[in-house]
PDB file of N, CA and C in Angstrom:
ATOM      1  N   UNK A   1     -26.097  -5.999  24.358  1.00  0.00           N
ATOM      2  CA  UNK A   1     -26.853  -4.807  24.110  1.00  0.00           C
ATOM      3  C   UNK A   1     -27.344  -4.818  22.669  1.00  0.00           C
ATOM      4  N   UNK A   2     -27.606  -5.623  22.089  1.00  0.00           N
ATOM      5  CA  UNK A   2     -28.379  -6.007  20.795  1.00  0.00           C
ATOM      6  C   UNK A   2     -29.930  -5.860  20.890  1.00  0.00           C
ATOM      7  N   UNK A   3     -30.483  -4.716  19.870  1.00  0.00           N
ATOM      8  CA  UNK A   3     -31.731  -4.201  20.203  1.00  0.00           C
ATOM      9  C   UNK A   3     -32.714  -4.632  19.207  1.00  0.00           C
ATOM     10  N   UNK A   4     -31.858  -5.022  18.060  1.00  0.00           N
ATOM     11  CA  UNK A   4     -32.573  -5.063  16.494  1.00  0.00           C
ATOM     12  C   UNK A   4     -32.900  -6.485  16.533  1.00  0.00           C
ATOM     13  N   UNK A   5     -34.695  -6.489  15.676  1.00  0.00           N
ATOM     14  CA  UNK A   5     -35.486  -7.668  15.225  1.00  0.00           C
ATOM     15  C   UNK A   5     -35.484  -7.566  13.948  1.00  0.00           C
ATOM     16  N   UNK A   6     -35.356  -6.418  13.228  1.00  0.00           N
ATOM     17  CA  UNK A   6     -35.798  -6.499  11.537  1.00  0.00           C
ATOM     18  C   UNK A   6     -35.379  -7.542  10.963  1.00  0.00           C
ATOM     19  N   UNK A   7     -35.809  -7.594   9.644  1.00  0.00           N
ATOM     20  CA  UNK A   7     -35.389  -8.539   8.726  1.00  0.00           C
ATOM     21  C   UNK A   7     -35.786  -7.966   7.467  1.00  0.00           C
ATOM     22  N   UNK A   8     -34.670  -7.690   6.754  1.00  0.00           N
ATOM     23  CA  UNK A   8     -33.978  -7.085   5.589  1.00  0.00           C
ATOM     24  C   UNK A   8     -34.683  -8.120   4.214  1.00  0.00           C
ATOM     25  N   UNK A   9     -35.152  -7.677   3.625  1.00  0.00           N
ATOM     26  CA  UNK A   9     -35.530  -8.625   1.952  1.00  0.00           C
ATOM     27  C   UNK A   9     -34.459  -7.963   0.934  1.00  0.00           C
ATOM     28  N   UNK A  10     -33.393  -8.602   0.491  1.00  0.00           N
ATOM     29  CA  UNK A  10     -32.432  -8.215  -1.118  1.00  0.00           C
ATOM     30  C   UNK A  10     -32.922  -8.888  -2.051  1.00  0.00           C
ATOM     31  N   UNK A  11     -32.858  -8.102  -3.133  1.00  0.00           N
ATOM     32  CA  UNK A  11     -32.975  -8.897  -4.506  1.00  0.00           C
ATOM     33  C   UNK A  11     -31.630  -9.358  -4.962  1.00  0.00           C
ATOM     34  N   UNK A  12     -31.414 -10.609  -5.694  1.00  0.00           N
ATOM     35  CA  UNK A  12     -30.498 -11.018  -6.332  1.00  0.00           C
ATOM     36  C   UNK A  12     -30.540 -11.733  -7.169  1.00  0.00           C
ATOM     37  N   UNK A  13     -29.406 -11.753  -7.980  1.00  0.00           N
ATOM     38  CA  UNK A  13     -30.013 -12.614  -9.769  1.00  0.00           C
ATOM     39  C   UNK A  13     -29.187 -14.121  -9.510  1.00  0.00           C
ATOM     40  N   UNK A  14     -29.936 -14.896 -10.059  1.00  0.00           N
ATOM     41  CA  UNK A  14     -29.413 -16.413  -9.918  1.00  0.00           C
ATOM     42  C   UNK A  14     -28.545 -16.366 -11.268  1.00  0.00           C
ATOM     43  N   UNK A  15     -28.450 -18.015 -11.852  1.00  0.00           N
ATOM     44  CA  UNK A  15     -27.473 -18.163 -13.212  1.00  0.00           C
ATOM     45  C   UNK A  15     -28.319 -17.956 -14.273  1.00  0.00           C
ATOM     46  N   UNK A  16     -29.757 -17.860 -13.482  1.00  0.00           N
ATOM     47  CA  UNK A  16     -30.278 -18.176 -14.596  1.00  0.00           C
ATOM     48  C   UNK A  16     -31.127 -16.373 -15.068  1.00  0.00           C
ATOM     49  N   UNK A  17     -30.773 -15.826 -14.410  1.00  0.00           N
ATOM     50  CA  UNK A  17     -30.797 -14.360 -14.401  1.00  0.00           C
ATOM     51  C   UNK A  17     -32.553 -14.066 -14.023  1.00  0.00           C
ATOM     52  N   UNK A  18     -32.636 -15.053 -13.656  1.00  0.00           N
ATOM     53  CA  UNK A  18     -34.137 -14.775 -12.654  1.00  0.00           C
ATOM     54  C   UNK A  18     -34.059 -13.889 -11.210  1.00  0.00           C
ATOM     55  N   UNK A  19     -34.893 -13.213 -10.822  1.00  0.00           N
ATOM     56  CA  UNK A  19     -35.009 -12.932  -9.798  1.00  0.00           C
ATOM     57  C   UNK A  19     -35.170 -13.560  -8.496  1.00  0.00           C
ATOM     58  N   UNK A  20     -34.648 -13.295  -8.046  1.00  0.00           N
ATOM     59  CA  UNK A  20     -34.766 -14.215  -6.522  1.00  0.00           C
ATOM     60  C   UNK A  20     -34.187 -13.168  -5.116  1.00  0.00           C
ATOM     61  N   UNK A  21     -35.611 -13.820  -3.809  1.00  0.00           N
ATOM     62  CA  UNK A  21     -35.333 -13.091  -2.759  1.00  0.00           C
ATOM     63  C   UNK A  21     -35.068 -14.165  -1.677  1.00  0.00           C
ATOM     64  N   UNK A  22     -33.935 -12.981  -0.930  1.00  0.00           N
ATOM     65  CA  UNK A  22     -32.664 -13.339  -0.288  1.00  0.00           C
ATOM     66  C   UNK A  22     -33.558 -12.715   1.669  1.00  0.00           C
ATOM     67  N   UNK A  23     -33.572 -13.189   1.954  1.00  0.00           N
ATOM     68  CA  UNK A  23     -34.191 -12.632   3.421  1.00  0.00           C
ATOM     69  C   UNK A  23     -32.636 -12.891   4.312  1.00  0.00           C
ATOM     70  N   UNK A  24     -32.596 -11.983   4.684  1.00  0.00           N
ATOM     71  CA  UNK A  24     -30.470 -11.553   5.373  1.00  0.00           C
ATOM     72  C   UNK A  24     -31.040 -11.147   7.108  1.00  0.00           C
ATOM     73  N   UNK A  25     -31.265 -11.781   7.896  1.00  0.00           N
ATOM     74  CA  UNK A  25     -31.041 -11.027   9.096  1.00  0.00           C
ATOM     75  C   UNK A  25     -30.455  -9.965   9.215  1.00  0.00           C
ATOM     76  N   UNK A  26     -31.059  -8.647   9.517  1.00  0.00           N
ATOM     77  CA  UNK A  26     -29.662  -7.860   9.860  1.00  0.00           C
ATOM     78  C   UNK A  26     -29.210  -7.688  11.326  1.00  0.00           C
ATOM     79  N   UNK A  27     -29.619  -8.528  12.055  1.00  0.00           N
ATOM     80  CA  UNK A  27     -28.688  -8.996  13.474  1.00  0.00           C
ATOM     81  C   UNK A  27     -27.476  -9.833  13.482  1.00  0.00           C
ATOM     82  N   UNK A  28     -27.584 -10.588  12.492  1.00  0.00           N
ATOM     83  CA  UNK A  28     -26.819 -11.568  11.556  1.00  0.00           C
ATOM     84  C   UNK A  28     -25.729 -10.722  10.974  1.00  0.00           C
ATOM     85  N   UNK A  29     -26.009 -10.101  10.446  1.00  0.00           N
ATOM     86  CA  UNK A  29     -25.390  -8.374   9.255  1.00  0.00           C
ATOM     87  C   UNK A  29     -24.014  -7.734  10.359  1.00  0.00           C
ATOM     88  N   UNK A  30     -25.139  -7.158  11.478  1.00  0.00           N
ATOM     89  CA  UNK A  30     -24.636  -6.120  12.151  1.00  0.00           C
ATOM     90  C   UNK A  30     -23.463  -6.918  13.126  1.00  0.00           C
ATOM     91  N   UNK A  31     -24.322  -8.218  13.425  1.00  0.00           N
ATOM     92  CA  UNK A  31     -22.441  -9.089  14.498  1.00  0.00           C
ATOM     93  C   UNK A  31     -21.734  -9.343  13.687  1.00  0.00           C
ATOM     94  N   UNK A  32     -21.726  -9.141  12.510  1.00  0.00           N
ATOM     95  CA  UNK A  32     -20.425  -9.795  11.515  1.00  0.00           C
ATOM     96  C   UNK A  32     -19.608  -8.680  11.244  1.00  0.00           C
ATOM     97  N   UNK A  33     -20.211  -7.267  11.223  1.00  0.00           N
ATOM     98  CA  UNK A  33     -19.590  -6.308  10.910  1.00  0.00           C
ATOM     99  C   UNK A  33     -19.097  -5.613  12.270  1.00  0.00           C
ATOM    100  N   UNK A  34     -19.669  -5.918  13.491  1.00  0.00           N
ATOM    101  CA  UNK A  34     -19.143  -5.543  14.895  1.00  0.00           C
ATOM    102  C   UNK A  34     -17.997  -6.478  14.904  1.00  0.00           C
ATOM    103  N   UNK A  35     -17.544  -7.597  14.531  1.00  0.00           N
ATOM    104  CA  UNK A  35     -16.944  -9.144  14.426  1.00  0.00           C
ATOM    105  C   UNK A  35     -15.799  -8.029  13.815  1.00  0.00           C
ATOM    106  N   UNK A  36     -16.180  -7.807  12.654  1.00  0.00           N
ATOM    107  CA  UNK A  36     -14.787  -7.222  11.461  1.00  0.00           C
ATOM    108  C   UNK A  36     -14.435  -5.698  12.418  1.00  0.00           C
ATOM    109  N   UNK A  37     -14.876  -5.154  12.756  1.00  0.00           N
ATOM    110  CA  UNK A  37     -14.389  -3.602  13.513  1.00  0.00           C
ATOM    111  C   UNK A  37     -13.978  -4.122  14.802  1.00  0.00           C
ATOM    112  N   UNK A  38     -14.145  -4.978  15.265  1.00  0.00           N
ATOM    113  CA  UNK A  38     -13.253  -5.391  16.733  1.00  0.00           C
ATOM    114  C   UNK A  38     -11.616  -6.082  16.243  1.00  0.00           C
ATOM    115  N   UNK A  39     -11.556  -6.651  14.803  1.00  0.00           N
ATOM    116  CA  UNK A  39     -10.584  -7.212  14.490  1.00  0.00           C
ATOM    117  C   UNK A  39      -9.777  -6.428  13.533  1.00  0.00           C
ATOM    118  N   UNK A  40     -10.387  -5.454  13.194  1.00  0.00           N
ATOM    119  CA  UNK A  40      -9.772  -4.210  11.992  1.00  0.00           C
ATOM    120  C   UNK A  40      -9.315  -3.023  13.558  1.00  0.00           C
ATOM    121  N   UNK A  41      -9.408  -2.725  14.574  1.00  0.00           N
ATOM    122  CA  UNK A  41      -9.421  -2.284  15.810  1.00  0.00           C
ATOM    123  C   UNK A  41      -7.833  -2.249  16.121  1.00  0.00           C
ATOM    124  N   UNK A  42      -8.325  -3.688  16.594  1.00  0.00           N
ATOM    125  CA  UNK A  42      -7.164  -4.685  17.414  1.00  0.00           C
ATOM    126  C   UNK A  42      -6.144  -4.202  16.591  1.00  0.00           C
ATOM    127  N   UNK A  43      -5.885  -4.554  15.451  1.00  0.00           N
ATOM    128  CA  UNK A  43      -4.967  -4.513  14.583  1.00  0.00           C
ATOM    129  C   UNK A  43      -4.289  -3.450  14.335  1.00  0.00           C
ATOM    130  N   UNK A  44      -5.165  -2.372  14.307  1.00  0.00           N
ATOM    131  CA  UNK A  44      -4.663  -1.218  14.160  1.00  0.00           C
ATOM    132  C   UNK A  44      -3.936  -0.320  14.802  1.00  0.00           C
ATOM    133  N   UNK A  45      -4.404  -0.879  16.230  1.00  0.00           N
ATOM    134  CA  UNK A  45      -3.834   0.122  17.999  1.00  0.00           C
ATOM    135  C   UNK A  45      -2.840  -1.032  18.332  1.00  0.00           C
ATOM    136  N   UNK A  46      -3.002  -2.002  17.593  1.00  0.00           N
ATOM    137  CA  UNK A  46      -1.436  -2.993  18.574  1.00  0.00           C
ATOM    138  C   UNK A  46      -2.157  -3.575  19.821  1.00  0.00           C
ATOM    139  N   UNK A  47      -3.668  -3.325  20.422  1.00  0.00           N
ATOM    140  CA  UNK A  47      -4.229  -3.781  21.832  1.00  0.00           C
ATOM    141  C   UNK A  47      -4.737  -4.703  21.197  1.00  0.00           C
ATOM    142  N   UNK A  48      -4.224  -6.094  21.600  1.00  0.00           N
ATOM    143  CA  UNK A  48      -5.126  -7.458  21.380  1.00  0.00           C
ATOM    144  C   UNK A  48      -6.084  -7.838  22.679  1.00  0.00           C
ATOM    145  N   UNK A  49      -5.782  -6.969  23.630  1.00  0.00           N
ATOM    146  CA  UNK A  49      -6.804  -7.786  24.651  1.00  0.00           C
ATOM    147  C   UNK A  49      -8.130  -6.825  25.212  1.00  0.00           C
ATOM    148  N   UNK A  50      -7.866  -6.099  25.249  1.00  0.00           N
ATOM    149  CA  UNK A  50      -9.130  -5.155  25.657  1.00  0.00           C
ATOM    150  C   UNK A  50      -9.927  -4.646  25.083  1.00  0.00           C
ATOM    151  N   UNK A  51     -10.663  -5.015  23.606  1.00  0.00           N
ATOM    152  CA  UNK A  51     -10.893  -4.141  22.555  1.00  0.00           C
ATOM    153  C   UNK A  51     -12.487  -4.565  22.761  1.00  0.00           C
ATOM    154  N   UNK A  52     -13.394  -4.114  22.639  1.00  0.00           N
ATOM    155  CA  UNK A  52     -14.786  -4.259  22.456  1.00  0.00           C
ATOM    156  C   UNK A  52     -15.648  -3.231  21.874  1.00  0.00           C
ATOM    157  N   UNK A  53     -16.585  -4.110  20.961  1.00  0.00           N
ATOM    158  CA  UNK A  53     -17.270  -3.681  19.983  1.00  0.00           C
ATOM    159  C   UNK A  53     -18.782  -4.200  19.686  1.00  0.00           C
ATOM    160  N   UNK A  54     -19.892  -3.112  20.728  1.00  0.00           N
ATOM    161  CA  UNK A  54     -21.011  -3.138  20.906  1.00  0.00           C
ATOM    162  C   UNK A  54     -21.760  -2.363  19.896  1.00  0.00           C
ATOM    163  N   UNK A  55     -23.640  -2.746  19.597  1.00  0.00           N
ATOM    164  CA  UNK A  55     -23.981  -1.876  19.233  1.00  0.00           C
ATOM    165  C   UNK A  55     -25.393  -1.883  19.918  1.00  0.00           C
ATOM    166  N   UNK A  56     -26.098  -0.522  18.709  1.00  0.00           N
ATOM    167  CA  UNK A  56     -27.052  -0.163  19.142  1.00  0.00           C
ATOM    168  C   UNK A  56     -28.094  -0.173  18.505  1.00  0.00           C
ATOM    169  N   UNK A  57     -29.434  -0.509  17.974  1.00  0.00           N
ATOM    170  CA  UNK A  57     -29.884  -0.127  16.618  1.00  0.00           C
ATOM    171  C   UNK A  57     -31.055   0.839  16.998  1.00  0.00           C
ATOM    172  N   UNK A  58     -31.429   2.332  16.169  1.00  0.00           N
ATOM    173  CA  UNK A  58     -32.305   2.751  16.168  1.00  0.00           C
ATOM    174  C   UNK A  58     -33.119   2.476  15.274  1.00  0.00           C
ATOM    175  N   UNK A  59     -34.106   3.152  14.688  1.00  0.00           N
ATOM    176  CA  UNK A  59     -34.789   3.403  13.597  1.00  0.00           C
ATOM    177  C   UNK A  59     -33.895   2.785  12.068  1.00  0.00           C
ATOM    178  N   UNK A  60     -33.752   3.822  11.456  1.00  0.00           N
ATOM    179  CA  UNK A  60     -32.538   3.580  10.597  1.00  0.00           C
ATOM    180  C   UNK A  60     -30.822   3.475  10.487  1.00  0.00           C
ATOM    181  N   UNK A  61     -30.666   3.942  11.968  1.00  0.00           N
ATOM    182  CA  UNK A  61     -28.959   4.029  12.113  1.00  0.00           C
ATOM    183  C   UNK A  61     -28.858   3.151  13.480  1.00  0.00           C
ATOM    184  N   UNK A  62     -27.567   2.672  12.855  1.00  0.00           N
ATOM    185  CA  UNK A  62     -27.024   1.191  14.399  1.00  0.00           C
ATOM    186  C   UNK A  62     -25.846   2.539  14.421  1.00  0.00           C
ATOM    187  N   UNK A  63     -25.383   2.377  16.284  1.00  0.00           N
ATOM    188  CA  UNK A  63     -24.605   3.004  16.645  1.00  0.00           C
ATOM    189  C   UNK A  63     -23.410   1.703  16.930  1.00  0.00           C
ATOM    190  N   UNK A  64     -22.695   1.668  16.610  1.00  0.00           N
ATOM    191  CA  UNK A  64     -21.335   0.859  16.807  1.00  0.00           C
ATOM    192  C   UNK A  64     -20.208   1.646  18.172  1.00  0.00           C
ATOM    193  N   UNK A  65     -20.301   0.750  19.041  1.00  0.00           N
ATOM    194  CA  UNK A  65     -19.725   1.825  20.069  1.00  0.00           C
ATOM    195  C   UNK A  65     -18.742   0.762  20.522  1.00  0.00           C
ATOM    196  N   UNK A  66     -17.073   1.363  20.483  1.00  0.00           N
ATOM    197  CA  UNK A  66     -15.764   0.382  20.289  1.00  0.00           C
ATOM    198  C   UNK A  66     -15.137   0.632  21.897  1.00  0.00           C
ATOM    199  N   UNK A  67     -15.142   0.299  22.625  1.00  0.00           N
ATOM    200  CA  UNK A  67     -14.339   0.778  24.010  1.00  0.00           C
ATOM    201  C   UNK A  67     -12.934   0.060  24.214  1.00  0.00           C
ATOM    202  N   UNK A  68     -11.591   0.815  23.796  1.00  0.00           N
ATOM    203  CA  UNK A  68     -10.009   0.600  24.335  1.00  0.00           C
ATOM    204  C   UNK A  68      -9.504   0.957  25.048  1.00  0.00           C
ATOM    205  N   UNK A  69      -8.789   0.427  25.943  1.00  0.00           N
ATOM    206  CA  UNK A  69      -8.179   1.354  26.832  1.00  0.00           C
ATOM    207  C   UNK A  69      -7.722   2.935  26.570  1.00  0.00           C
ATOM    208  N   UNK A  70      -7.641   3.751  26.926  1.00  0.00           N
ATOM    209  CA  UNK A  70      -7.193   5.426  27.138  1.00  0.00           C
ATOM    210  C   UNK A  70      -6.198   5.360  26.053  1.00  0.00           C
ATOM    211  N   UNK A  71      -4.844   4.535  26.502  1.00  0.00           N
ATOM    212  CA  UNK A  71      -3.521   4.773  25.878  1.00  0.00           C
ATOM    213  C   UNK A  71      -3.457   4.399  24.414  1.00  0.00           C
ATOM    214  N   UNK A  72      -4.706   3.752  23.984  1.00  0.00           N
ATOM    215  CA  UNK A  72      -4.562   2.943  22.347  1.00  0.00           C
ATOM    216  C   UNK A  72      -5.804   4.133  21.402  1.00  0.00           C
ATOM    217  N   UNK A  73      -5.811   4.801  22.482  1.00  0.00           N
ATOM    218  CA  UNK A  73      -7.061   5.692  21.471  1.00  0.00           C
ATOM    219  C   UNK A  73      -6.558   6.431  20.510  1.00  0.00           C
ATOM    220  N   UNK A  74      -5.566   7.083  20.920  1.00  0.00           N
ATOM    221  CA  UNK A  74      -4.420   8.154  19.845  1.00  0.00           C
ATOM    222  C   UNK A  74      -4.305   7.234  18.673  1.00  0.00           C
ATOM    223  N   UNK A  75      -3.682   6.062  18.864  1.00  0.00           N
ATOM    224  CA  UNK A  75      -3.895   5.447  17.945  1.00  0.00           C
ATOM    225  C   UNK A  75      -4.819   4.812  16.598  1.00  0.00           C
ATOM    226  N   UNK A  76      -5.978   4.989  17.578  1.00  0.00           N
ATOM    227  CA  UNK A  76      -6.980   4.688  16.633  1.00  0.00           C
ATOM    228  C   UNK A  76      -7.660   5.654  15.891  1.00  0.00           C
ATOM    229  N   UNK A  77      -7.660   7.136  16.667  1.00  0.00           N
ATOM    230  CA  UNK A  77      -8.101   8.183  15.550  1.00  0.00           C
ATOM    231  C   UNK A  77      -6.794   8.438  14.897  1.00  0.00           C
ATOM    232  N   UNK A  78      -5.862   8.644  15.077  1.00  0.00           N
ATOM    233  CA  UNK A  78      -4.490   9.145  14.083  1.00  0.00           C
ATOM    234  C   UNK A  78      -4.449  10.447  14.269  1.00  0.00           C
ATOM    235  N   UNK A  79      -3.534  10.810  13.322  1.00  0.00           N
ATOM    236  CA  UNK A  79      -2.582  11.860  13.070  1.00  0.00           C
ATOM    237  C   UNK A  79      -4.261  12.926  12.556  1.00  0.00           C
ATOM    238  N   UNK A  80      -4.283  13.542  13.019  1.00  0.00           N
ATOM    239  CA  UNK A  80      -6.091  14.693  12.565  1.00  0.00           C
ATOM    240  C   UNK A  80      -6.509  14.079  12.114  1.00  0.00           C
ATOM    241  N   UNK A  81      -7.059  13.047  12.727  1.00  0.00           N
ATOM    242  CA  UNK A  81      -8.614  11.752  12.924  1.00  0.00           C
ATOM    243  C   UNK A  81      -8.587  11.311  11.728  1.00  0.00           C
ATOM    244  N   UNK A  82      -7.289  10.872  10.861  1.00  0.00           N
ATOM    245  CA  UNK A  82      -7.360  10.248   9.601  1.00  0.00           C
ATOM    246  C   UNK A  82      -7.659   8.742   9.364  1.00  0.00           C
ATOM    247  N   UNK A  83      -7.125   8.329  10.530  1.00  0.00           N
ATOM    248  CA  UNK A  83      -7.059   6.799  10.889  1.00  0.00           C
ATOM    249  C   UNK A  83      -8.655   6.581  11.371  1.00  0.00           C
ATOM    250  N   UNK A  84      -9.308   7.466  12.170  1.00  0.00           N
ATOM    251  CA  UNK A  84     -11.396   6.869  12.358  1.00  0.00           C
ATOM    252  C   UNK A  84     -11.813   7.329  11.435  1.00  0.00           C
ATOM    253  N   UNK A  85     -11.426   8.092  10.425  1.00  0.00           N
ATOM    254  CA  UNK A  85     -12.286   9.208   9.539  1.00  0.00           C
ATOM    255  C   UNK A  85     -12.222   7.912   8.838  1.00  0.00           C
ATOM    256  N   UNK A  86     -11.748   7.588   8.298  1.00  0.00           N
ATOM    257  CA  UNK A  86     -10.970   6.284   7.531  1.00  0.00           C
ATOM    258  C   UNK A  86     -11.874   5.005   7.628  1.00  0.00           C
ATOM    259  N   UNK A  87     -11.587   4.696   8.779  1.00  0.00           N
ATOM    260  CA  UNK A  87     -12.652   3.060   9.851  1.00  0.00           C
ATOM    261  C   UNK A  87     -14.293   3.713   9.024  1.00  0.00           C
ATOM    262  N   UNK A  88     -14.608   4.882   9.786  1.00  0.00           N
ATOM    263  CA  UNK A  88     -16.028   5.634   9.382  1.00  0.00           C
ATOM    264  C   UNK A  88     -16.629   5.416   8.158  1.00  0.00           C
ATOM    265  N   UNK A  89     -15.447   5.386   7.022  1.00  0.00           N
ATOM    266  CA  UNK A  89     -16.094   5.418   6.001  1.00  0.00           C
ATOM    267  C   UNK A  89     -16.244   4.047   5.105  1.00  0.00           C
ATOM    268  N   UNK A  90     -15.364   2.977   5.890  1.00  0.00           N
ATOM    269  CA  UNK A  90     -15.199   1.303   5.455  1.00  0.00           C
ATOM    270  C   UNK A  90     -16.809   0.851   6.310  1.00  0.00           C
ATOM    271  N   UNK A  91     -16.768   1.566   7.602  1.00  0.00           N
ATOM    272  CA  UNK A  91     -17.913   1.314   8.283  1.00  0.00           C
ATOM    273  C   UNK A  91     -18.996   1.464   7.367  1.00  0.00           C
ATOM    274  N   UNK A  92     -19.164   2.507   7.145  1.00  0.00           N
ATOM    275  CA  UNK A  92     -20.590   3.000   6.261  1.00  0.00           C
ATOM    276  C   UNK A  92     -20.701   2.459   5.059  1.00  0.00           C
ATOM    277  N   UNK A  93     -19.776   2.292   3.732  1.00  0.00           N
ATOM    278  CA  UNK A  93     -20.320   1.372   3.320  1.00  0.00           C
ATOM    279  C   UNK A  93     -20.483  -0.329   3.845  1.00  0.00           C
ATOM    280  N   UNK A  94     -20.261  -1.041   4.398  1.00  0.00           N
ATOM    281  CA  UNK A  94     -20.863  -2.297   5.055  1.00  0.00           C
ATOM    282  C   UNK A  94     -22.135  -2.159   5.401  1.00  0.00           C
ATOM    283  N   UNK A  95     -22.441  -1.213   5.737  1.00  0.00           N
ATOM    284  CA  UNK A  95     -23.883  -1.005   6.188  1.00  0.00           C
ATOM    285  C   UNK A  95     -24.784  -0.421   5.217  1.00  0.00           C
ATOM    286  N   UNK A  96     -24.088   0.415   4.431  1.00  0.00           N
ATOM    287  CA  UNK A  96     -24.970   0.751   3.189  1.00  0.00           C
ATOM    288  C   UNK A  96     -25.357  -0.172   2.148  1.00  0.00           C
ATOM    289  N   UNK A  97     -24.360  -1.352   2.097  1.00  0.00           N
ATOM    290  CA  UNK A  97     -24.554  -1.991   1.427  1.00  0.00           C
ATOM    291  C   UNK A  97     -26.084  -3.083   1.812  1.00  0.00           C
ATOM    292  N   UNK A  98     -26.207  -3.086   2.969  1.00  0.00           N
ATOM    293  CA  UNK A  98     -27.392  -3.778   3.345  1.00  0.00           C
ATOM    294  C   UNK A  98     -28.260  -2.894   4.302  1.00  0.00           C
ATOM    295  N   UNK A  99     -28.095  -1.570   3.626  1.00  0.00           N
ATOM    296  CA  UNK A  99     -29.615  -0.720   3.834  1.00  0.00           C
ATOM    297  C   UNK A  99     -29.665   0.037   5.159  1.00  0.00           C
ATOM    298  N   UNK A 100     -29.120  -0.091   5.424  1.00  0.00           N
ATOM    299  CA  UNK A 100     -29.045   0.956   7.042  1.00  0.00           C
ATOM    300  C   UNK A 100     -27.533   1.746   7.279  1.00  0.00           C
ATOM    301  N   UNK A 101     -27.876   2.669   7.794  1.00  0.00           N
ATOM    302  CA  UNK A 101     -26.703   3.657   8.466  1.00  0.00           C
ATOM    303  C   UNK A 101     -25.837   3.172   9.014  1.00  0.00           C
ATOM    304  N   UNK A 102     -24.584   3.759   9.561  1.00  0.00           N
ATOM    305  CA  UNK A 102     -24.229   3.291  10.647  1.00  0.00           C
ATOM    306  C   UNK A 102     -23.198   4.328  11.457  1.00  0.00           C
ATOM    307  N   UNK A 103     -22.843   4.433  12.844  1.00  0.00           N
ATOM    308  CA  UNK A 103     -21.609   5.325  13.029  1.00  0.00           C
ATOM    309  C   UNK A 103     -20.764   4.905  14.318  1.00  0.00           C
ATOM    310  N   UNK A 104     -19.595   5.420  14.450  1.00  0.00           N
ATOM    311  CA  UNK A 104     -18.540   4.356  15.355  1.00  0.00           C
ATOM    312  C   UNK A 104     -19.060   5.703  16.660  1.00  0.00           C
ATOM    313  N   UNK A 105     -18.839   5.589  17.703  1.00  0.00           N
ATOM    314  CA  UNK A 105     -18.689   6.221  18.524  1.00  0.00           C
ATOM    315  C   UNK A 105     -17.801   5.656  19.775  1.00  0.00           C
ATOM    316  N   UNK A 106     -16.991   6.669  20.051  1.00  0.00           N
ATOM    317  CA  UNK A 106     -15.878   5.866  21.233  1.00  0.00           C
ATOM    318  C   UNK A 106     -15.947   6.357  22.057  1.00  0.00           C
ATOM    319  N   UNK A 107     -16.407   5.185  22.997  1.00  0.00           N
ATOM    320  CA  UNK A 107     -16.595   5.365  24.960  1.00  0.00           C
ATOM    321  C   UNK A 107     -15.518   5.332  25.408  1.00  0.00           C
ATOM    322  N   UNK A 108     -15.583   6.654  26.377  1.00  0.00           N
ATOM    323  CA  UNK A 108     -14.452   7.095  27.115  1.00  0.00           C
ATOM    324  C   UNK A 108     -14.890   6.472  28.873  1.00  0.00           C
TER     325      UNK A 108
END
């Protein structure tokens, strides 16, 4: 379910403190960071086998949508949603850092 074609331009400084542009897929971007939230997931609920981590891209915001079984969900929001509030905000910067939104949403 991968929807996104863009392609992201960064600036970055070499040794020699010149400018130089960096062209980053962000389909490239977004499976590496679906890659890290399926394995920051796993880890967290104790479920190594059922964990999946799709997305979506609109306009400016990718929807990241994580599906675990029922019984590992408590786990993953926590004690008054400290534990996703938490994921939410490691989420958002990864994505801020290369220019787009982002937000977890969990399929029931």
């Amino acid at each position: 379910m991968y929807s996104c074609s863009a392609i992201a331009v960064f600036g970055t400084m070499n040794i020699l403190g010149a400018r130089v542009l960096v062209e980053t897929n962000n389909n490239e971007v977004r499976e590496r960071i679906a890659q890290v939230m399926a394995i920051v997931v796993k880890e967290m609920t104790s479920c190594q086998g059922d964990v999946e981590v799709t997305y979506s891209c609109g306009e400016k915001t990718t929807i990241y949508k994580v599906m675990l079984p029922q019984e590992f969900r408590g786990k993953l929001i926590g004690a008054q949603g400290k534990n996703i509030s938490s994921l939410r905000n490691i989420l958002g910067a990864m994505a801020g850092n290369h220019g787009f939104r982002a937000i977890i949403e969990l399929v029931v």
